[in-house]
PDB file of N, CA and C in Angstrom:
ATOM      1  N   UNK A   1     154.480  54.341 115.624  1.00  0.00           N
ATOM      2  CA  UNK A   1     155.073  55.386 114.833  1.00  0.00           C
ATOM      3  C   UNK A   1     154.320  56.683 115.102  1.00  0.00           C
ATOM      4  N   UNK A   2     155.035  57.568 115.469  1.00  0.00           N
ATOM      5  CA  UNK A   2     154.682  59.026 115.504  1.00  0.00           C
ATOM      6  C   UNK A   2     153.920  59.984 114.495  1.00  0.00           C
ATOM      7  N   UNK A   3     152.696  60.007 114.526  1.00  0.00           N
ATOM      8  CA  UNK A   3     153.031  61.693 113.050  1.00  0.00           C
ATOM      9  C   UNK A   3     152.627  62.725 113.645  1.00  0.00           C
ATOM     10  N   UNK A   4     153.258  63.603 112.778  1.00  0.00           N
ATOM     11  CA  UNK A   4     152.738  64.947 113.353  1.00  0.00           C
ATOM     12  C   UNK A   4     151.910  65.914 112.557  1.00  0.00           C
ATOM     13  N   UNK A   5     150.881  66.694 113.149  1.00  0.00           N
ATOM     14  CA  UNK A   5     149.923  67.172 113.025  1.00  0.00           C
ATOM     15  C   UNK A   5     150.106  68.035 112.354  1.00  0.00           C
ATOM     16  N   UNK A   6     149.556  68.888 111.471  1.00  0.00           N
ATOM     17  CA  UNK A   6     150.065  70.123 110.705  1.00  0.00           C
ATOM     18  C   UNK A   6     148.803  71.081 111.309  1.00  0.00           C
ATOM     19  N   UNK A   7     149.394  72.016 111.793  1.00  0.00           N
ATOM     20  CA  UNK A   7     148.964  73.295 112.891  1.00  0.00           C
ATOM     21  C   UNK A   7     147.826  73.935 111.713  1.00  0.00           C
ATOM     22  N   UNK A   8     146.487  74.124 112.067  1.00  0.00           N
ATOM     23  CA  UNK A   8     145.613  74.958 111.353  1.00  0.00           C
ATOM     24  C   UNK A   8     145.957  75.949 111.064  1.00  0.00           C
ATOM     25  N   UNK A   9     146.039  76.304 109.359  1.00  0.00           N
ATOM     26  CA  UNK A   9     146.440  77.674 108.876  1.00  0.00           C
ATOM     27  C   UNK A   9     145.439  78.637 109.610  1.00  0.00           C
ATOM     28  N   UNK A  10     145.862  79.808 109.396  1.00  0.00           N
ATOM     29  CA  UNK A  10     145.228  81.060 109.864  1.00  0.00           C
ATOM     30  C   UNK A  10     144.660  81.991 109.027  1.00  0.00           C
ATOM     31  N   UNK A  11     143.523  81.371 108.504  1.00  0.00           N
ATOM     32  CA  UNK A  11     143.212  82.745 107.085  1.00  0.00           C
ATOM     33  C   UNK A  11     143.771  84.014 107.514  1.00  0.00           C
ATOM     34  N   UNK A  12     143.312  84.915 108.269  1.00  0.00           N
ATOM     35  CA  UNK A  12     143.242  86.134 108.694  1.00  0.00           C
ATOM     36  C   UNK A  12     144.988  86.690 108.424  1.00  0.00           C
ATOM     37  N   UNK A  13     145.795  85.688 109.128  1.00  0.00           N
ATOM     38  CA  UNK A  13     146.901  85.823 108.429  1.00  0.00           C
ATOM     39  C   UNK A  13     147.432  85.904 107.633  1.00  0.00           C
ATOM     40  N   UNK A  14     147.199  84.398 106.621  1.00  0.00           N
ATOM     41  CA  UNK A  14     147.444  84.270 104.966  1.00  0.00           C
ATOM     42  C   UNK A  14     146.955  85.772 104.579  1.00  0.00           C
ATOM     43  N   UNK A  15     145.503  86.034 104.689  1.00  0.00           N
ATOM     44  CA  UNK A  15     145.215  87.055 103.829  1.00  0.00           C
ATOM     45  C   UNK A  15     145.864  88.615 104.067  1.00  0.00           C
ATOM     46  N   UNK A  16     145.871  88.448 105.566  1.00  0.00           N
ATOM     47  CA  UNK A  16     147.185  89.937 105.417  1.00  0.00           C
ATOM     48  C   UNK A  16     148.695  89.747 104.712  1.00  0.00           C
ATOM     49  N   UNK A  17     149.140  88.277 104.896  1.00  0.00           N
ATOM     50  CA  UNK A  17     150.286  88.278 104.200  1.00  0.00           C
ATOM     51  C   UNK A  17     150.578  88.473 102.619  1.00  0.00           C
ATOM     52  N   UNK A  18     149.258  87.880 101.683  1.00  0.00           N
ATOM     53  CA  UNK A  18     148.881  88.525 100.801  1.00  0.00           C
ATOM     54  C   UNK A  18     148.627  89.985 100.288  1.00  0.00           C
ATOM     55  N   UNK A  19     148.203  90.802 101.112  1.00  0.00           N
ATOM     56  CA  UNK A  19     147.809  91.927 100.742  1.00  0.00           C
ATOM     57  C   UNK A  19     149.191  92.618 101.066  1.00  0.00           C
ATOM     58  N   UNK A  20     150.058  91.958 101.941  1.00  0.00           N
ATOM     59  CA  UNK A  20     151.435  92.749 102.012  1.00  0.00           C
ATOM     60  C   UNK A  20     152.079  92.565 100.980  1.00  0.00           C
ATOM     61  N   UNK A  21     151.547  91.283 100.303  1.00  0.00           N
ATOM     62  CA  UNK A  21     152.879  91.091  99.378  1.00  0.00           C
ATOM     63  C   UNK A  21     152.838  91.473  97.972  1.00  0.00           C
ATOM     64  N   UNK A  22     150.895  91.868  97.550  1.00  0.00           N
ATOM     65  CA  UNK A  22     150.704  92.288  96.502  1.00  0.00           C
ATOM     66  C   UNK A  22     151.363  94.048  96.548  1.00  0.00           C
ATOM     67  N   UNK A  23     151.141  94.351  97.767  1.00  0.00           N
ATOM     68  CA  UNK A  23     151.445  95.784  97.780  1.00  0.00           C
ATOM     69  C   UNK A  23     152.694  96.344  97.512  1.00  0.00           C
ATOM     70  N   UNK A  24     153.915  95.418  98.059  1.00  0.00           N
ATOM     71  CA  UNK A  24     155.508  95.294  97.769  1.00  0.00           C
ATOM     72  C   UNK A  24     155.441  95.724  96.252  1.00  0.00           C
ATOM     73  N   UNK A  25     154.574  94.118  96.097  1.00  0.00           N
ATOM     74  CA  UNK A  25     155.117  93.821  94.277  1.00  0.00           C
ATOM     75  C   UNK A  25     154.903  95.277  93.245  1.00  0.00           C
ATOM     76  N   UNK A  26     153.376  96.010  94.055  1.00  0.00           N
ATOM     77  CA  UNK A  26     153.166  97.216  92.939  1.00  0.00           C
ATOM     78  C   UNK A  26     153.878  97.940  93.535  1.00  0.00           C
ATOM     79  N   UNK A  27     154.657  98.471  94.228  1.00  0.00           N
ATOM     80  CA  UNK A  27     155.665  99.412  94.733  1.00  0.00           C
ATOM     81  C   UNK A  27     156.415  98.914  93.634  1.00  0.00           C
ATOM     82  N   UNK A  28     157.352  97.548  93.855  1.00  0.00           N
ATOM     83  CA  UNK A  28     158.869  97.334  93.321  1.00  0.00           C
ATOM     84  C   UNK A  28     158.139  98.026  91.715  1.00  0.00           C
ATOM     85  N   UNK A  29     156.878  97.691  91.289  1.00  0.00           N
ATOM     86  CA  UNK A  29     156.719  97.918  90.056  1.00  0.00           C
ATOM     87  C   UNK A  29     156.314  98.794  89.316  1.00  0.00           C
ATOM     88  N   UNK A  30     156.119  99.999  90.182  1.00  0.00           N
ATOM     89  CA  UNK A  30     156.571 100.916  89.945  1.00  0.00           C
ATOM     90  C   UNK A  30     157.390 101.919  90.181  1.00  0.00           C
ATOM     91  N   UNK A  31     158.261 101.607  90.939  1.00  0.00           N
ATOM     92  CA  UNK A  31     159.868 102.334  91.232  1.00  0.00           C
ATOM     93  C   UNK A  31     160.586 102.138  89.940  1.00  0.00           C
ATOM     94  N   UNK A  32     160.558 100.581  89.738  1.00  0.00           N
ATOM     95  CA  UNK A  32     161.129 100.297  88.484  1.00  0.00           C
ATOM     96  C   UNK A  32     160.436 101.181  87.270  1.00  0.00           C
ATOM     97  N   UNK A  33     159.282 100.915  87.104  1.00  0.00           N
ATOM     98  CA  UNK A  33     158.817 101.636  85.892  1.00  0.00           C
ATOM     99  C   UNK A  33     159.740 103.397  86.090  1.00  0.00           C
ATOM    100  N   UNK A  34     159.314 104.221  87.080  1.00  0.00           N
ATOM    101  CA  UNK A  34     159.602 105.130  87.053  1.00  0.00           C
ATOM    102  C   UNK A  34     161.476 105.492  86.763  1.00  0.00           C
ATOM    103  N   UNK A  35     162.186 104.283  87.283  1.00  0.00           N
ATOM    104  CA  UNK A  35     163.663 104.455  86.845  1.00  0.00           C
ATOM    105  C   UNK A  35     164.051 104.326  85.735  1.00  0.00           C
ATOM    106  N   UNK A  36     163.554 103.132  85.135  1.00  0.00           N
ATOM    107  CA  UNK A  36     163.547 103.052  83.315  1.00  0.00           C
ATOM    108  C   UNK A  36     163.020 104.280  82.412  1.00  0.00           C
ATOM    109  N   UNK A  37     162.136 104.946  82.980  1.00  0.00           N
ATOM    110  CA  UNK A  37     161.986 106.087  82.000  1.00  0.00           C
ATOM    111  C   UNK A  37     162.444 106.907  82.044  1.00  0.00           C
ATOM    112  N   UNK A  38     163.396 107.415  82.902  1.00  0.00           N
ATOM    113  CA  UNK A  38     164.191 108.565  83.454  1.00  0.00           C
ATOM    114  C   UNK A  38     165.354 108.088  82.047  1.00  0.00           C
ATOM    115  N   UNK A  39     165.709 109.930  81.993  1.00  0.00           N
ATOM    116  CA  UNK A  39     166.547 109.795  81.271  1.00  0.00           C
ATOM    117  C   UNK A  39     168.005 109.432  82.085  1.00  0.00           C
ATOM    118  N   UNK A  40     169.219 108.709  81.766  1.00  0.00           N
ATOM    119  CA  UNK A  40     170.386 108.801  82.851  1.00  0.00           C
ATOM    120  C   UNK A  40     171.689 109.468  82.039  1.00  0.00           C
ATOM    121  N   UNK A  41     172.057 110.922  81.766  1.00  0.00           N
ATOM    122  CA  UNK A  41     172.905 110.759  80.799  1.00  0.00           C
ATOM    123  C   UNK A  41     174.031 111.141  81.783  1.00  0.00           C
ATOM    124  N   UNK A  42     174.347 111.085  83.487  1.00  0.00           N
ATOM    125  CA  UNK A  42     174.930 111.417  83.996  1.00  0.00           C
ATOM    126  C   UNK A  42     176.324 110.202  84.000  1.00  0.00           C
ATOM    127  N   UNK A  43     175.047 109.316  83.836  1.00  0.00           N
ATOM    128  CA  UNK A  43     175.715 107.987  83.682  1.00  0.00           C
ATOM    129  C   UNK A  43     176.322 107.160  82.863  1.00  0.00           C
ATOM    130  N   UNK A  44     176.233 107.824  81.262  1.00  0.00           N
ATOM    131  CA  UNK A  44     176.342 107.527  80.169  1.00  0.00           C
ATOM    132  C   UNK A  44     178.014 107.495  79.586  1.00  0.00           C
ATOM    133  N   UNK A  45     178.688 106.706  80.306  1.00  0.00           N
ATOM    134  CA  UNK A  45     180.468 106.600  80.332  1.00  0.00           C
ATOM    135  C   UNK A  45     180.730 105.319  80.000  1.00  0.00           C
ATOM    136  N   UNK A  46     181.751 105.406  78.793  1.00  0.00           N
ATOM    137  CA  UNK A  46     182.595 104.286  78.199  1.00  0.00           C
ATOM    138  C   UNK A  46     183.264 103.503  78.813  1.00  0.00           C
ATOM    139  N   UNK A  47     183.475 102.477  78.211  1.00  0.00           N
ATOM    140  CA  UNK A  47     184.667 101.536  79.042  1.00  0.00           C
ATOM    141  C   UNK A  47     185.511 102.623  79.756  1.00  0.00           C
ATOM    142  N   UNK A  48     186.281 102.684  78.701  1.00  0.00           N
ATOM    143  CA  UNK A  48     187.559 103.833  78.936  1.00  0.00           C
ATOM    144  C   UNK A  48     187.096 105.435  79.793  1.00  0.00           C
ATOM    145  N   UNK A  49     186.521 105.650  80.090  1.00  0.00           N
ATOM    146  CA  UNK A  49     186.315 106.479  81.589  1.00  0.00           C
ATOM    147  C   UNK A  49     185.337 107.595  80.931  1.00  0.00           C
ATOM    148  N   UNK A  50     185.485 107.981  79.430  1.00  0.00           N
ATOM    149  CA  UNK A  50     184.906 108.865  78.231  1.00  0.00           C
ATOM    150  C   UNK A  50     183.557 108.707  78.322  1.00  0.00           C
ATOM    151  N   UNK A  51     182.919 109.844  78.063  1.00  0.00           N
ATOM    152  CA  UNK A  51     181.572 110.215  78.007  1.00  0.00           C
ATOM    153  C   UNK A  51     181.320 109.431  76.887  1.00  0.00           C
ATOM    154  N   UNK A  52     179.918 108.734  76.938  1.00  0.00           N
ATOM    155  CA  UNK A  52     179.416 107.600  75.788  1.00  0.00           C
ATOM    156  C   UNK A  52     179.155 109.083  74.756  1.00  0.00           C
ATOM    157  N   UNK A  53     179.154 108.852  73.131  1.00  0.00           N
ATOM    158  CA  UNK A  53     178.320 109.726  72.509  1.00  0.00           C
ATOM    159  C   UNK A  53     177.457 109.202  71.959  1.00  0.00           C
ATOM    160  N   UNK A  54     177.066 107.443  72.208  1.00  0.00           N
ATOM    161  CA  UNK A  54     175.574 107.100  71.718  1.00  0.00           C
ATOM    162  C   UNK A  54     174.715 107.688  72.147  1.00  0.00           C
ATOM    163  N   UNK A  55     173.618 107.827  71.821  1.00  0.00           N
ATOM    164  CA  UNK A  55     172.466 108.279  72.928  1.00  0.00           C
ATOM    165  C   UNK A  55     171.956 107.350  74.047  1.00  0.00           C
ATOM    166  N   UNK A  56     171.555 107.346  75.183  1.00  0.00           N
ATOM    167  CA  UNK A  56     171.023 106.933  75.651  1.00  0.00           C
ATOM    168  C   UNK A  56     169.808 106.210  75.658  1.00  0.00           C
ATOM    169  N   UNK A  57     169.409 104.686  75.817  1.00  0.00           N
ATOM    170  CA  UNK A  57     168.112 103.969  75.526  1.00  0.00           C
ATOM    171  C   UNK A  57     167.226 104.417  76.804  1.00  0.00           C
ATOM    172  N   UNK A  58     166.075 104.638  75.649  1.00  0.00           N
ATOM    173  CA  UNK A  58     165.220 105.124  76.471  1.00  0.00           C
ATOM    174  C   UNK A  58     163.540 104.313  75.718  1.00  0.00           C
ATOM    175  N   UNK A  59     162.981 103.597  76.823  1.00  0.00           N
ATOM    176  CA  UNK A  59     161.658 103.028  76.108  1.00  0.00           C
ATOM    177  C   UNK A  59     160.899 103.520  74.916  1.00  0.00           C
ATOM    178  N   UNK A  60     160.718 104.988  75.357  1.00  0.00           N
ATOM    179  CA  UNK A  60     159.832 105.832  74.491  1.00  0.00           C
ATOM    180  C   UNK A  60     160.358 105.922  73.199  1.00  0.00           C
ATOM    181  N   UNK A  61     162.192 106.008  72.929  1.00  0.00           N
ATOM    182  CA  UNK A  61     162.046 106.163  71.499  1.00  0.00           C
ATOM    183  C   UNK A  61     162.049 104.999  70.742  1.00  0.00           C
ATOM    184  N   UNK A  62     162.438 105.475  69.575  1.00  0.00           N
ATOM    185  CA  UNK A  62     162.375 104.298  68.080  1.00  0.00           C
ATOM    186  C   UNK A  62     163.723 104.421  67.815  1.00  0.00           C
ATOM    187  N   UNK A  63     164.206 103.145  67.257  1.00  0.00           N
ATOM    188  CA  UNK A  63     165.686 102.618  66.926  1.00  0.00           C
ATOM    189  C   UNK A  63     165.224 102.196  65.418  1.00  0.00           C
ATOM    190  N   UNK A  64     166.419 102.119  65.035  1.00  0.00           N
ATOM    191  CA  UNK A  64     166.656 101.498  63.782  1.00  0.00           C
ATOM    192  C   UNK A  64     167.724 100.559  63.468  1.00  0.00           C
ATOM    193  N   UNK A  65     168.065  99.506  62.479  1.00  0.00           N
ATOM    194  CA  UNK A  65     169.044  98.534  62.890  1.00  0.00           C
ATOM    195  C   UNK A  65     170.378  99.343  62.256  1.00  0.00           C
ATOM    196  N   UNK A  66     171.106  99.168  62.929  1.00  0.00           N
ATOM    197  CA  UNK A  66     172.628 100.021  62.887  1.00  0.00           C
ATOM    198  C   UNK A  66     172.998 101.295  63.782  1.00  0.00           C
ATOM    199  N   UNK A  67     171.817 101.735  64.466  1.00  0.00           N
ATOM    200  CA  UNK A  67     172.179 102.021  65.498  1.00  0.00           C
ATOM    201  C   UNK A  67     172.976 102.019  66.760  1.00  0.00           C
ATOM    202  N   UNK A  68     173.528 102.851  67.334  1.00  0.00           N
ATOM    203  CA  UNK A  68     174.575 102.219  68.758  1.00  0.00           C
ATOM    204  C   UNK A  68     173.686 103.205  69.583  1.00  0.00           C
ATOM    205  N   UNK A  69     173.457 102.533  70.700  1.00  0.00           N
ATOM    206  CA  UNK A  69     172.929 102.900  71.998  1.00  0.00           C
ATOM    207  C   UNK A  69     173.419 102.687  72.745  1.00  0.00           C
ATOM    208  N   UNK A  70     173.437 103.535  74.523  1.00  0.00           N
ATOM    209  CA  UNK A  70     174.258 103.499  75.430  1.00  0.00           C
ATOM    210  C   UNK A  70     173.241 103.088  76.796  1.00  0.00           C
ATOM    211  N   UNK A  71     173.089 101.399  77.196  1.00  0.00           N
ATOM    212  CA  UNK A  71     172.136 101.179  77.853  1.00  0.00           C
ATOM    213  C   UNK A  71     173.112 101.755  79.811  1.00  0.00           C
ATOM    214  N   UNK A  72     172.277 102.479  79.984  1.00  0.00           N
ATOM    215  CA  UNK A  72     172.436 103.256  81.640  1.00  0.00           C
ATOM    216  C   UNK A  72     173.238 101.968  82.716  1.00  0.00           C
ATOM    217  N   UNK A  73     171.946 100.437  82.280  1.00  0.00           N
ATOM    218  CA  UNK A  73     172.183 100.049  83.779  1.00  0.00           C
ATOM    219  C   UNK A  73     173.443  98.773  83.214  1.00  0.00           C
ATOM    220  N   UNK A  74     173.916  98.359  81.989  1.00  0.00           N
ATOM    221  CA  UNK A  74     174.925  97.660  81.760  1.00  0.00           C
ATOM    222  C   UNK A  74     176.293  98.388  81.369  1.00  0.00           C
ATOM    223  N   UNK A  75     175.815  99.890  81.556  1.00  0.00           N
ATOM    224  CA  UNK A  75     176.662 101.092  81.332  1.00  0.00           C
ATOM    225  C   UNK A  75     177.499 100.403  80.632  1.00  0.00           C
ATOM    226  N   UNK A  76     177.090  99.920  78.975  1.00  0.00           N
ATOM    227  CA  UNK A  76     177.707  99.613  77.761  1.00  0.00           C
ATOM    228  C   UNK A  76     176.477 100.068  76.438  1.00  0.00           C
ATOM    229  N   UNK A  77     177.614 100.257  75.617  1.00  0.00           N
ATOM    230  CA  UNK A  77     177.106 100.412  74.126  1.00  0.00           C
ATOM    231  C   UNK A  77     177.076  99.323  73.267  1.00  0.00           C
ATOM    232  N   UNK A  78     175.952  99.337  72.679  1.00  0.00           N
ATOM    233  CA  UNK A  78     175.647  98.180  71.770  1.00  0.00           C
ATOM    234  C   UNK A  78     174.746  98.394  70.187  1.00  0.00           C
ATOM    235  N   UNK A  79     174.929  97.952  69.647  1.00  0.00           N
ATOM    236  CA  UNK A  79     174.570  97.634  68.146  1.00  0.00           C
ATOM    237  C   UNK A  79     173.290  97.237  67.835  1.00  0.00           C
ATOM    238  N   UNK A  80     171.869  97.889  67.346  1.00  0.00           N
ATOM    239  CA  UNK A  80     170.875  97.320  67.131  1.00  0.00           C
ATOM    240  C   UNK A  80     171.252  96.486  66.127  1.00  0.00           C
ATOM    241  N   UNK A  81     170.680  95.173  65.990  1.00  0.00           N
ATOM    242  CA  UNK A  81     170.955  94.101  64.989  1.00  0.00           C
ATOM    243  C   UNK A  81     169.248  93.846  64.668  1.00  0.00           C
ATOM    244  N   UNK A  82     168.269  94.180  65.301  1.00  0.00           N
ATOM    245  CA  UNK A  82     167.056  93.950  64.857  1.00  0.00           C
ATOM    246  C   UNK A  82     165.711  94.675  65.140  1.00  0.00           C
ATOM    247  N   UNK A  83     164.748  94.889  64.483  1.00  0.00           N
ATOM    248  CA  UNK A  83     163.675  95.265  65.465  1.00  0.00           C
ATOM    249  C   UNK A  83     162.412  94.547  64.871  1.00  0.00           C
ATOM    250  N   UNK A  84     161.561  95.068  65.768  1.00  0.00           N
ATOM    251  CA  UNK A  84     160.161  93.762  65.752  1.00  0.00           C
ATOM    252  C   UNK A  84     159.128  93.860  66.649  1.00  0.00           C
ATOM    253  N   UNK A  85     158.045  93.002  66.481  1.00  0.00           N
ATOM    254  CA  UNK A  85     157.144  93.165  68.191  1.00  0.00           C
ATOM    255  C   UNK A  85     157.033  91.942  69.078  1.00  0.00           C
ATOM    256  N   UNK A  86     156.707  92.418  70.309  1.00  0.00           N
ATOM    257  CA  UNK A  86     156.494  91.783  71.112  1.00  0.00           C
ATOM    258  C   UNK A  86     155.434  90.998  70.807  1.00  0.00           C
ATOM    259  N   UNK A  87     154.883  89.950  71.452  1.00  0.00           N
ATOM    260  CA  UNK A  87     153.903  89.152  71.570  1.00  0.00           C
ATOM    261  C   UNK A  87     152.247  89.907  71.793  1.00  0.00           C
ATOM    262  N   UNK A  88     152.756  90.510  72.564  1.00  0.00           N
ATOM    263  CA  UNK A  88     151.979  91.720  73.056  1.00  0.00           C
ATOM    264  C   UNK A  88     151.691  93.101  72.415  1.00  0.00           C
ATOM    265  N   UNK A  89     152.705  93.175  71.279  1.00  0.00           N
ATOM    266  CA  UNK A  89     152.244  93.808  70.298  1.00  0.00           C
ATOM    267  C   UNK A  89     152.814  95.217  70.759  1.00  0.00           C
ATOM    268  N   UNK A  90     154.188  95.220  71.568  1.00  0.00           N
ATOM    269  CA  UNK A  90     155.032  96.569  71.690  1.00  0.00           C
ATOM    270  C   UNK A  90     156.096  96.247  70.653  1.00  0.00           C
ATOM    271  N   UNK A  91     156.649  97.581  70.262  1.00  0.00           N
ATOM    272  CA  UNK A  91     158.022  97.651  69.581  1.00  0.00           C
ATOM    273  C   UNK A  91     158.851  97.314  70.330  1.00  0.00           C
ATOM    274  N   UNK A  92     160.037  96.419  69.320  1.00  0.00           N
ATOM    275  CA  UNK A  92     161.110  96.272  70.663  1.00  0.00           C
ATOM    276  C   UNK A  92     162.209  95.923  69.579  1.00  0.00           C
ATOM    277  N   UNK A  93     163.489  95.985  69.739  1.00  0.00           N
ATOM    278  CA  UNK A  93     164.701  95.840  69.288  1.00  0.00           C
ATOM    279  C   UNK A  93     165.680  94.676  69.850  1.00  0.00           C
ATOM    280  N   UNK A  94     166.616  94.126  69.002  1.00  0.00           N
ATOM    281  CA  UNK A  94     167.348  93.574  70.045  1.00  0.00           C
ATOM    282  C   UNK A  94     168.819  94.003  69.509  1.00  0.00           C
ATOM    283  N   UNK A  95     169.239  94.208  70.401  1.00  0.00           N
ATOM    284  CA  UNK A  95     170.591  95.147  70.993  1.00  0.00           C
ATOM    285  C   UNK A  95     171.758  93.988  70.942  1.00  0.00           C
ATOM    286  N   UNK A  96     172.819  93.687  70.233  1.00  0.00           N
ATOM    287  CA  UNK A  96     174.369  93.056  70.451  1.00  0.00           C
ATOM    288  C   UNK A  96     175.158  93.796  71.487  1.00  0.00           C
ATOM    289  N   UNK A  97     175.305  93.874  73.038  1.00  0.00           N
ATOM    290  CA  UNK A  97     176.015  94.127  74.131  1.00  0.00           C
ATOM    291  C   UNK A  97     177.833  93.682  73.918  1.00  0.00           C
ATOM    292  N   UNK A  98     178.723  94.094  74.067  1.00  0.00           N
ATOM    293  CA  UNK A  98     179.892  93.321  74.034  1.00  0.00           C
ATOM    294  C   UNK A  98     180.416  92.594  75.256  1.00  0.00           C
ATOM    295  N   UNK A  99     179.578  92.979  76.517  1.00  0.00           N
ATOM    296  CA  UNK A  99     179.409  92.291  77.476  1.00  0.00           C
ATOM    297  C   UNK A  99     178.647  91.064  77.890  1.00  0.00           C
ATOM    298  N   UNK A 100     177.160  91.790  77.884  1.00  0.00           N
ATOM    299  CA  UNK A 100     176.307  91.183  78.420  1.00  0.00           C
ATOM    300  C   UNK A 100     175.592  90.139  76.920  1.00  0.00           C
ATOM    301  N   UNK A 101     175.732  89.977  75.905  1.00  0.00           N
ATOM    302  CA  UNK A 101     175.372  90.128  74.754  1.00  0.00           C
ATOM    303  C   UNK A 101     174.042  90.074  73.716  1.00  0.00           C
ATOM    304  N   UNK A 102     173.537  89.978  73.462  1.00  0.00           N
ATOM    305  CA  UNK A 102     172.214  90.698  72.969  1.00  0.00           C
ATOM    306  C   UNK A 102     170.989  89.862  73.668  1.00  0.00           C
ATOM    307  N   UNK A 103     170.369  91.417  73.877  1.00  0.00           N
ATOM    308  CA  UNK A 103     169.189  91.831  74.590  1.00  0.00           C
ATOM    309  C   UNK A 103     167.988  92.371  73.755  1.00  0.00           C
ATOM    310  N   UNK A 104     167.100  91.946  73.846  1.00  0.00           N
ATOM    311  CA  UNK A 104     165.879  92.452  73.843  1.00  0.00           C
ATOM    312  C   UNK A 104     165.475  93.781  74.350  1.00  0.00           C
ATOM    313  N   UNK A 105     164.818  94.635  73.556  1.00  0.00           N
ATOM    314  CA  UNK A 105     164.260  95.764  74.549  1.00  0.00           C
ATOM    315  C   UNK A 105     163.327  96.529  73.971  1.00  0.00           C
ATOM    316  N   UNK A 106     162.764  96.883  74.605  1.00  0.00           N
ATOM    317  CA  UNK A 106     160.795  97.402  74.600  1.00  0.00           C
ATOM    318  C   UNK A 106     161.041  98.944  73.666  1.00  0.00           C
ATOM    319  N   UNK A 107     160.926  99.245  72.926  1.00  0.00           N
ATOM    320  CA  UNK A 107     161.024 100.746  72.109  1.00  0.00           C
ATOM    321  C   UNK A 107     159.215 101.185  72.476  1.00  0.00           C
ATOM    322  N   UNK A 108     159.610 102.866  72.134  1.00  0.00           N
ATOM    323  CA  UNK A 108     158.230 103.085  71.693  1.00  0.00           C
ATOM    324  C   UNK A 108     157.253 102.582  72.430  1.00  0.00           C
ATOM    325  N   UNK A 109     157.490 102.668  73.974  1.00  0.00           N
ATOM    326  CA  UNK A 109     156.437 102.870  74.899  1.00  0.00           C
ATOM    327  C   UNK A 109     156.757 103.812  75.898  1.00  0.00           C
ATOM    328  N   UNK A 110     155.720 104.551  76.109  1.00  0.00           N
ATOM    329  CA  UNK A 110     155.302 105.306  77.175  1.00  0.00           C
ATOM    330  C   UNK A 110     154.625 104.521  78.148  1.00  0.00           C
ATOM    331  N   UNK A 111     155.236 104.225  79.161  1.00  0.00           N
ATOM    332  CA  UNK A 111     154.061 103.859  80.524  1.00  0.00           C
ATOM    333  C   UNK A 111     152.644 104.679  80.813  1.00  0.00           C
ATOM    334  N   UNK A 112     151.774 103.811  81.236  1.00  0.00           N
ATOM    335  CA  UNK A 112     150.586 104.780  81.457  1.00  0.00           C
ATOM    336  C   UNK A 112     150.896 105.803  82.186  1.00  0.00           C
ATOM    337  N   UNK A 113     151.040 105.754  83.830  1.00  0.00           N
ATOM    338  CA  UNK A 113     151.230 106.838  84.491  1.00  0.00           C
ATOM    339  C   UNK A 113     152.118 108.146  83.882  1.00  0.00           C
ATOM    340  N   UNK A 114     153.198 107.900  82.861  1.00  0.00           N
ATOM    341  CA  UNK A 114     153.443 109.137  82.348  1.00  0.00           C
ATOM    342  C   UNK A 114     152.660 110.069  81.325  1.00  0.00           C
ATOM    343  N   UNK A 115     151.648 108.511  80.682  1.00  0.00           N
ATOM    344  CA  UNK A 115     150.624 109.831  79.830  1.00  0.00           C
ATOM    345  C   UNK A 115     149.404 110.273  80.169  1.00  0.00           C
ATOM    346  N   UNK A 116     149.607 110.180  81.413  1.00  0.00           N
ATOM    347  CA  UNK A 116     148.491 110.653  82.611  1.00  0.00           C
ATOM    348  C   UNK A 116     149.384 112.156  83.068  1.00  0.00           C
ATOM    349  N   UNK A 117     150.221 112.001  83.415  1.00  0.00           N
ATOM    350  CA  UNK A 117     150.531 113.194  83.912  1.00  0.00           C
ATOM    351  C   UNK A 117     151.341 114.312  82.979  1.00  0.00           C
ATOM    352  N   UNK A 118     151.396 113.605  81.614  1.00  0.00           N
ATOM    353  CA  UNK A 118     151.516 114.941  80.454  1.00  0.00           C
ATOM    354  C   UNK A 118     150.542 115.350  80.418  1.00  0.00           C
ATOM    355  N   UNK A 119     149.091 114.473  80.111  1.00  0.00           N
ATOM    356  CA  UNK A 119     147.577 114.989  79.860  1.00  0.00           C
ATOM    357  C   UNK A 119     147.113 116.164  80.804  1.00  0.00           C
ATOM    358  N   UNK A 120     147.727 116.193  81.984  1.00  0.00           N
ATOM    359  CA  UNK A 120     147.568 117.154  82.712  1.00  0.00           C
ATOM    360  C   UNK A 120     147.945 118.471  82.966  1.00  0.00           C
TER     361      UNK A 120
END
């Protein structure tokens, strides 16, 4: 019976493939950060083709329950039904979608890098 050998890994490799892949991850993670805090009200349109007049969700502010908000990237309006904290000890709400249907979401944070570059 045959076996076959398994080819000696290549640290030097592994470890560049690592350092490529940590570097991706803080890119993707902060592109993302930086798109979520942007305001989008260009984008802020109803089913029906109509400019949303909820406001737009945005991390930084504070909700209250009975609120309607107009989330950018499910480009729908939805109903706060709750708020509360995270595990972690951020504000966060959760949102009734008529689509997608209720979501969780982070209130009342500022990312670091933005209160780095108000401080300035």
């Amino acid at each position: 019976m045959a076996t076959k050998k398994k080819k000696d890994a290549d640290p030097a490799g592994d470890a560049e493939a690592r350092v490529t892949e940590k570097k991706s991850a803080k890119k993707s993670a902060k592109k993302s950060a930086k798109m979520t805090s942007k305001v989008v009200e260009a984008d802020s349109k109803s089913d029906d083709g109509g400019a949303s007049s909820a406001p737009v969700y945005q991390q930084a502010q504070s909700y209250k329950v009975g609120d309607i908000i107009f989330h950018p990237v499910w480009k729908e309006e939805g109903k706060v039904l709750e708020t509360g904290t995270t595990l972690d000890g951020h504000a966060k709400i959760v949102v009734d979608f008529p689509e997608v249907g209720k979501k969780s979401l982070v209130t009342e944070y500022v990312p670091p890098s933005d209160l780095e570059s108000a401080e300035s």
